[in-house]
Protein backbone atom coordinates (compact mmCIF):
# COMPACT_ATOMS: atom_id res chain seq x y z
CA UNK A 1 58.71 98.40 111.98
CA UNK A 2 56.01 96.87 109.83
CA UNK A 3 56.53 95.68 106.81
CA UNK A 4 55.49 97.52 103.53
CA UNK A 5 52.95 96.43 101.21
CA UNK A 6 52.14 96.72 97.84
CA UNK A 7 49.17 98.70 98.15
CA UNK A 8 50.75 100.81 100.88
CA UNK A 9 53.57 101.61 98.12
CA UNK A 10 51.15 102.95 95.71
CA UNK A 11 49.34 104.43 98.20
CA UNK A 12 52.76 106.54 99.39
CA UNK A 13 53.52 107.32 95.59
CA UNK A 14 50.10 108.87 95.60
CA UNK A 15 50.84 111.37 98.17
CA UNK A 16 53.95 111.85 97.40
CA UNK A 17 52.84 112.91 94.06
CA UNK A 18 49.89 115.00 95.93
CA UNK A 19 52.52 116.78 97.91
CA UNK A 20 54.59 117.53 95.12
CA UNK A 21 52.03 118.86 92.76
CA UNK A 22 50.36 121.25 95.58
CA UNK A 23 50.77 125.08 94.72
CA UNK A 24 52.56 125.33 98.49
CA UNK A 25 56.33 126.03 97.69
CA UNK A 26 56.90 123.71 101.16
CA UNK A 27 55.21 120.61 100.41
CA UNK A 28 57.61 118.71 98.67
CA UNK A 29 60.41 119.59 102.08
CA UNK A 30 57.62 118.74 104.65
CA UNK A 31 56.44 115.68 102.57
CA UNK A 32 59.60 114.59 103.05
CA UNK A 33 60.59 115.81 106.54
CA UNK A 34 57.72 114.05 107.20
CA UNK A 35 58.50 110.45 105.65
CA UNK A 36 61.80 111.03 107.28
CA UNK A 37 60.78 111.71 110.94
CA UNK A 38 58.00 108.82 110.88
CA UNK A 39 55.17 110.49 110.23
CA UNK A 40 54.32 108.59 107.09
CA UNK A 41 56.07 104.99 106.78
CA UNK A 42 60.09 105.51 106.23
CA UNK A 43 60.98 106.58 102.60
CA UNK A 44 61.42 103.43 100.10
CA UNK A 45 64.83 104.94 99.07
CA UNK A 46 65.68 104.66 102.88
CA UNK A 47 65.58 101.23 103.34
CA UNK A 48 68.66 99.94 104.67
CA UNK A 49 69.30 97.07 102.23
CA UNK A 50 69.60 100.22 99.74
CA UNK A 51 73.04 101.27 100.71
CA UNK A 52 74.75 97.10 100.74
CA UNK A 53 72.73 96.27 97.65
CA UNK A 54 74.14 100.19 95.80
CA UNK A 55 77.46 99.70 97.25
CA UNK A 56 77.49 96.18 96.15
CA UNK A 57 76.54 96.80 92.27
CA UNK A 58 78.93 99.20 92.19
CA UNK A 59 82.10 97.08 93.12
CA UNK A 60 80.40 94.15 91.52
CA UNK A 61 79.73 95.60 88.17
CA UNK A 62 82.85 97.39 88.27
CA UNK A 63 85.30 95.35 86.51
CA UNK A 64 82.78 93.70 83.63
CA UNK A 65 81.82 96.92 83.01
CA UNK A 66 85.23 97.06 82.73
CA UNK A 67 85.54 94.21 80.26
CA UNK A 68 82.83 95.34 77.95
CA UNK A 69 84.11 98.39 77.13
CA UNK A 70 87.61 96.77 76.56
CA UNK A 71 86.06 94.44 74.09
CA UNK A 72 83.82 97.17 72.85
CA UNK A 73 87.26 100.18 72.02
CA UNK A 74 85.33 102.55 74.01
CA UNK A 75 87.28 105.65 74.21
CA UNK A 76 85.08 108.20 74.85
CA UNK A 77 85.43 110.91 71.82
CA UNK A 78 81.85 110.56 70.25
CA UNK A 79 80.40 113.77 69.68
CA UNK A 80 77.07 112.08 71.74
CA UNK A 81 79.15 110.62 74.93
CA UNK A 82 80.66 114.32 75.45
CA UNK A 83 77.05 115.91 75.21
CA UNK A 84 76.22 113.50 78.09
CA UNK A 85 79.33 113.83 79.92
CA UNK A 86 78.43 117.42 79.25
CA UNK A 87 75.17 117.44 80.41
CA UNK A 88 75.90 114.87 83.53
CA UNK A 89 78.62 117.67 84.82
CA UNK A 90 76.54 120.55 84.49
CA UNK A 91 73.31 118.86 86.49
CA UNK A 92 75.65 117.97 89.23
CA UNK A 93 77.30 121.27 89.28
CA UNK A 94 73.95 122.56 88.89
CA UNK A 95 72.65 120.79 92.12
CA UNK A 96 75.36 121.49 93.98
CA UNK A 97 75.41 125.16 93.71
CA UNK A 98 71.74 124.96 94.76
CA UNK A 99 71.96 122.70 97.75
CA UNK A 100 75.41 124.13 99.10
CA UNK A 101 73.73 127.85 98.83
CA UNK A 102 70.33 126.88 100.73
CA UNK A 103 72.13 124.79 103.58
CA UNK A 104 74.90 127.94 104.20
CA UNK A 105 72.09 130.77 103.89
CA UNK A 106 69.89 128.23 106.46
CA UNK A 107 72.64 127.66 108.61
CA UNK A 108 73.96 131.21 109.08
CA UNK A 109 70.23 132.11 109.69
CA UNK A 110 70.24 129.76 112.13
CA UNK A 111 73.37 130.52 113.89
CA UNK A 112 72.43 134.74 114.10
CA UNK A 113 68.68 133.66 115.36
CA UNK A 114 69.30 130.52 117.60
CA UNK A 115 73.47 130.32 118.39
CA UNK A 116 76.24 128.02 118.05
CA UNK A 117 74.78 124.97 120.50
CA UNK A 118 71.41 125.62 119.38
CA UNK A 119 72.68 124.62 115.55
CA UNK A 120 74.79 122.11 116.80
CA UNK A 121 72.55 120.23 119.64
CA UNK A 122 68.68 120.72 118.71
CA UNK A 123 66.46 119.60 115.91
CA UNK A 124 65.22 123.14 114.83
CA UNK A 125 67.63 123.35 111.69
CA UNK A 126 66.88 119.56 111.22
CA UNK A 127 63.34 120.43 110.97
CA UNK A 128 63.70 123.52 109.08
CA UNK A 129 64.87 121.81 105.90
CA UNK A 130 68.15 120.29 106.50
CA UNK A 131 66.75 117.11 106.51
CA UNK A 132 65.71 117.46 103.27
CA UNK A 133 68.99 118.93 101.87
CA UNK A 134 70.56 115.99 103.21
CA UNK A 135 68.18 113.42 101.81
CA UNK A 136 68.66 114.66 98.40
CA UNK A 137 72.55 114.92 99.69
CA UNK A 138 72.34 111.03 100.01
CA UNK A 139 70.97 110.56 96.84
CA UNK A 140 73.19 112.53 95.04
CA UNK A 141 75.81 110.13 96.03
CA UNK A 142 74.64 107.54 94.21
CA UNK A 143 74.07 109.83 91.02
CA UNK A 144 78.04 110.29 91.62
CA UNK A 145 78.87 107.09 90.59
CA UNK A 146 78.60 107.76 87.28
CA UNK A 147 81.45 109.29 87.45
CA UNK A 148 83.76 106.36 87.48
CA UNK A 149 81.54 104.52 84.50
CA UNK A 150 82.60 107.35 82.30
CA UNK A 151 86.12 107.10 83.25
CA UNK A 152 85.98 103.43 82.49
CA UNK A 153 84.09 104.59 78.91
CA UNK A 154 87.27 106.88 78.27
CA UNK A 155 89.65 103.85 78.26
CA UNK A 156 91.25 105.25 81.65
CA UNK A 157 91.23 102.78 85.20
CA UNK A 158 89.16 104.41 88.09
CA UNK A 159 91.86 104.75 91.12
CA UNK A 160 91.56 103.50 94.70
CA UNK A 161 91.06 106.73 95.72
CA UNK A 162 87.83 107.41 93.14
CA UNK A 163 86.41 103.85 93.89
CA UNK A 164 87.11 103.63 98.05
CA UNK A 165 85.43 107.55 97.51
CA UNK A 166 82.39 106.94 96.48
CA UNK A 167 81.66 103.32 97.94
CA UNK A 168 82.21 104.91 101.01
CA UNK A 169 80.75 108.48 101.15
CA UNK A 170 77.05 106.29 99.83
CA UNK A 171 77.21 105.02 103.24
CA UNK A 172 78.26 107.69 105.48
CA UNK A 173 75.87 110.35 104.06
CA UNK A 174 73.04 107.44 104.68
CA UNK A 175 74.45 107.01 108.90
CA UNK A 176 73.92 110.98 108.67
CA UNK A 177 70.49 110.72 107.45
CA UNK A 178 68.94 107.99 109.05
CA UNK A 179 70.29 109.31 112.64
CA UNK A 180 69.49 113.21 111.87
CA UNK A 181 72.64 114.15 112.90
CA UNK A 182 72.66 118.01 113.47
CA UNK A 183 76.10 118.09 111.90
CA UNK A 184 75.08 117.21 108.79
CA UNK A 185 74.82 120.99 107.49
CA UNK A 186 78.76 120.88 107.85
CA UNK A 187 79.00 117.80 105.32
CA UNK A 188 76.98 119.32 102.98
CA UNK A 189 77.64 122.59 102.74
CA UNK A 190 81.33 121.76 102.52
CA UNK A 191 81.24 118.96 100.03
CA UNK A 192 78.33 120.75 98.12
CA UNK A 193 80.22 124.30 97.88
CA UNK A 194 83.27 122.16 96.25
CA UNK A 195 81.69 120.19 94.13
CA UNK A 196 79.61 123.20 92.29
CA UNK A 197 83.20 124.36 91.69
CA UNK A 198 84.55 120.98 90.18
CA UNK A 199 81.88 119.86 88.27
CA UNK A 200 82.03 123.45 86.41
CA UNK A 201 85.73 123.06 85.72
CA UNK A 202 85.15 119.57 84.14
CA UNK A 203 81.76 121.02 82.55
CA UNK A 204 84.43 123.33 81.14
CA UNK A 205 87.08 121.25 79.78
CA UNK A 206 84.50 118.93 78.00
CA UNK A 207 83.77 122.04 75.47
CA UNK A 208 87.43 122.38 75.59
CA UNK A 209 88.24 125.47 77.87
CA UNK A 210 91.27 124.12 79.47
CA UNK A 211 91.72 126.53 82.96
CA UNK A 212 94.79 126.46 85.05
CA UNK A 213 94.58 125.62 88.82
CA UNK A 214 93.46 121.92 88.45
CA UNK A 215 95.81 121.48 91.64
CA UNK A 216 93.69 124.04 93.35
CA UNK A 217 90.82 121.41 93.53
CA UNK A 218 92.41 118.77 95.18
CA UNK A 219 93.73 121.69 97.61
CA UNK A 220 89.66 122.59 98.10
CA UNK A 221 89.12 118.45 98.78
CA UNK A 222 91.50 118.55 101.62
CA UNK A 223 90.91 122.03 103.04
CA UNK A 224 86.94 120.31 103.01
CA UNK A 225 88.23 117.24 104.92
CA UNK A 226 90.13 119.13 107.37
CA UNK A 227 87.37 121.63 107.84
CA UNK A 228 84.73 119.22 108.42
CA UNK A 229 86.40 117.50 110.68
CA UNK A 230 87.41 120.66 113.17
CA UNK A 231 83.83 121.67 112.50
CA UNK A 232 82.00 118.08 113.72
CA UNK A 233 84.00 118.06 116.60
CA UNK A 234 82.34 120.05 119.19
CA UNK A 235 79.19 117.85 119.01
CA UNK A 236 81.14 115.33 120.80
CA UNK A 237 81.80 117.97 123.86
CA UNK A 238 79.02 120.38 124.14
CA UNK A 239 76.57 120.21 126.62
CA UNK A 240 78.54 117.72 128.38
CA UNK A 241 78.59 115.63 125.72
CA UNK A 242 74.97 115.34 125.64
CA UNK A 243 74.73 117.35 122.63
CA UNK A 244 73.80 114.28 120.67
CA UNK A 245 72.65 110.66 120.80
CA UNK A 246 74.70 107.81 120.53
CA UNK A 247 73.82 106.78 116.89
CA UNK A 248 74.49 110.30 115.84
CA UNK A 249 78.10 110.32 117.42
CA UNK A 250 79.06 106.90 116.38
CA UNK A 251 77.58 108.11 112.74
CA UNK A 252 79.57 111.44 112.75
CA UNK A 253 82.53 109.66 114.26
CA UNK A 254 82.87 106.99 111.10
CA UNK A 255 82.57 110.11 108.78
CA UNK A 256 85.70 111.40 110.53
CA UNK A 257 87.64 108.78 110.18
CA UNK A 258 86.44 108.57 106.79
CA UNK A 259 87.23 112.13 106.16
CA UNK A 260 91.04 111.45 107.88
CA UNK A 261 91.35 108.77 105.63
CA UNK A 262 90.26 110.26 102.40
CA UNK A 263 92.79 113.34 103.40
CA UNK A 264 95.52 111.05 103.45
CA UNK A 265 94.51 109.49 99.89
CA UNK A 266 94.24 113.10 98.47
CA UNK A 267 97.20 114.40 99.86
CA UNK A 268 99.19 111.24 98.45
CA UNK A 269 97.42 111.90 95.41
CA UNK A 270 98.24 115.59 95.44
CA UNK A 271 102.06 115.10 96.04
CA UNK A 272 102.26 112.13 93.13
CA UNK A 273 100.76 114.05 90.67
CA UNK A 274 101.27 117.83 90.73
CA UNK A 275 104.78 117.40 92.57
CA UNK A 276 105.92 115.24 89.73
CA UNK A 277 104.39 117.25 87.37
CA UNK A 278 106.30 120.41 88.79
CA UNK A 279 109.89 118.52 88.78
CA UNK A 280 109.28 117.56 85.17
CA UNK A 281 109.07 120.72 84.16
């Protein structure tokens, strides 16, 4: 692929900004779609150095972000941190609800009008939006990450299971992406329809409505895990197994054994916290 210019940048911002401002409701999807898919030049937020160089910040920045806020007493009670903490929960609860209820209305549509291996083996739900559900998917990940800065702003230690979470999910919702894998209305439908639930419940307890069930959460984490991973599956078989490439299977099949893995972690977590808890009292 050729490499990308200066002038060609401004020249992409330009139409992107074109596509975006036209009075059609599906220009900014197809404008997209289409910088997806190759008509235009790939998306700059595509590039593959992206996901090392965002992974790599993270982990690197990590522990003297760390430092600072030791040296600083952050502790996270200032009446201006919880308006952003506030305000950071309700966006992502916000854009959750919306992608997780256009990706399950598009998929059922899909599924009455086309059937089950039509969803699962060819590009016409790709093509119909999903890909740009699960760009803004991808980049929503990164947004995520936020979540363990605040944590560290509070005084409290991000776990394993926060920091291997997010590190990890970056790069398996960019493998979905950049190899269209049909499957990827599973991912984010799931992980979409859960989140809209948790970031409302910590949008919540910010204003200081403390609600039961937190244990029901981590319950909806690993029901997600399991689901999505009963749910990829049949790509792998249908048709013969020619129901997708081999970058898409060897993409969906490290999100499995991501999604094993993070079940484990979550189910450790589960039985560690609200066991304990329950034996206490």
């Amino acid at each position: 692929m050729e490499s990308i210019g200066t002038m060609d940048v401004f020249a992409r911002l330009g139409e992107a900004r074109d596509a975006f401002l036209s009075m059609n409701s599906g220009a900014p999807a197809r404008y997209v779609g289409e910088l997806l898919t190759g008509v235009h030049p790939r998306h700059l937020l595509m590039e593959p150095i992206l996901v090392p160089f965002g992974v790599t910040l993270y982990l690197g920045l990590k522990p003297h972000f760390t430092l600072a806020c030791r040296k600083l007493g952050t502790n996270g009670k200032s009446k201006l941190f919880k308006l952003f903490v506030l305000i950071h929960n309700l966006l992502l609860c916000a854009y959750s609800t919306w992608t997780a209820s256009n990706v399950v209305l598009m998929t059922i549509s899909h599924l009455r009008n086309e059937g089950v291996e039509s969803v699962y083996c060819k590009k016409n739900l790709w093509h119909s939006g999903l890909h740009y559900w699960g760009f803004l998917f991808y980049l929503s990940k990164y947004w995520e990450l936020v979540d363990t800065l605040l944590l560290i702003v509070k005084g409290r230690s991000p776990s394993y299971l926060q920091v291997y979470h997010h590190a990890v999910t970056i790069i398996c919702a960019y493998a979905l992406q950049v190899s269209h894998a049909s499957v990827t209305f599973i991912f984010v439908g799931l992980n979409s329809t859960v989140h809209s639930i948790m970031y409302a419940y910590y949008a919540l307890t910010v204003i200081g409505v403390r609600l039961k069930g937190k244990s029901l959460i981590t319950s909806m984490q690993i029901v997600q895990f399991l689901s999505g991973i009963a749910l990829a599956c049949p790509m792998f078989f249908l048709k013969n197994g020619k129901c997708a490439n081999p970058a898409q299977k060897l993409a969906v099949g490290v999100l499995i054994l991501h999604a094993f893995y993070l079940t484990k972690l979550f189910v450790d977590f589960y039985c560690e916290t609200y066991r304990r808890k329950a034996k206490a009292a």
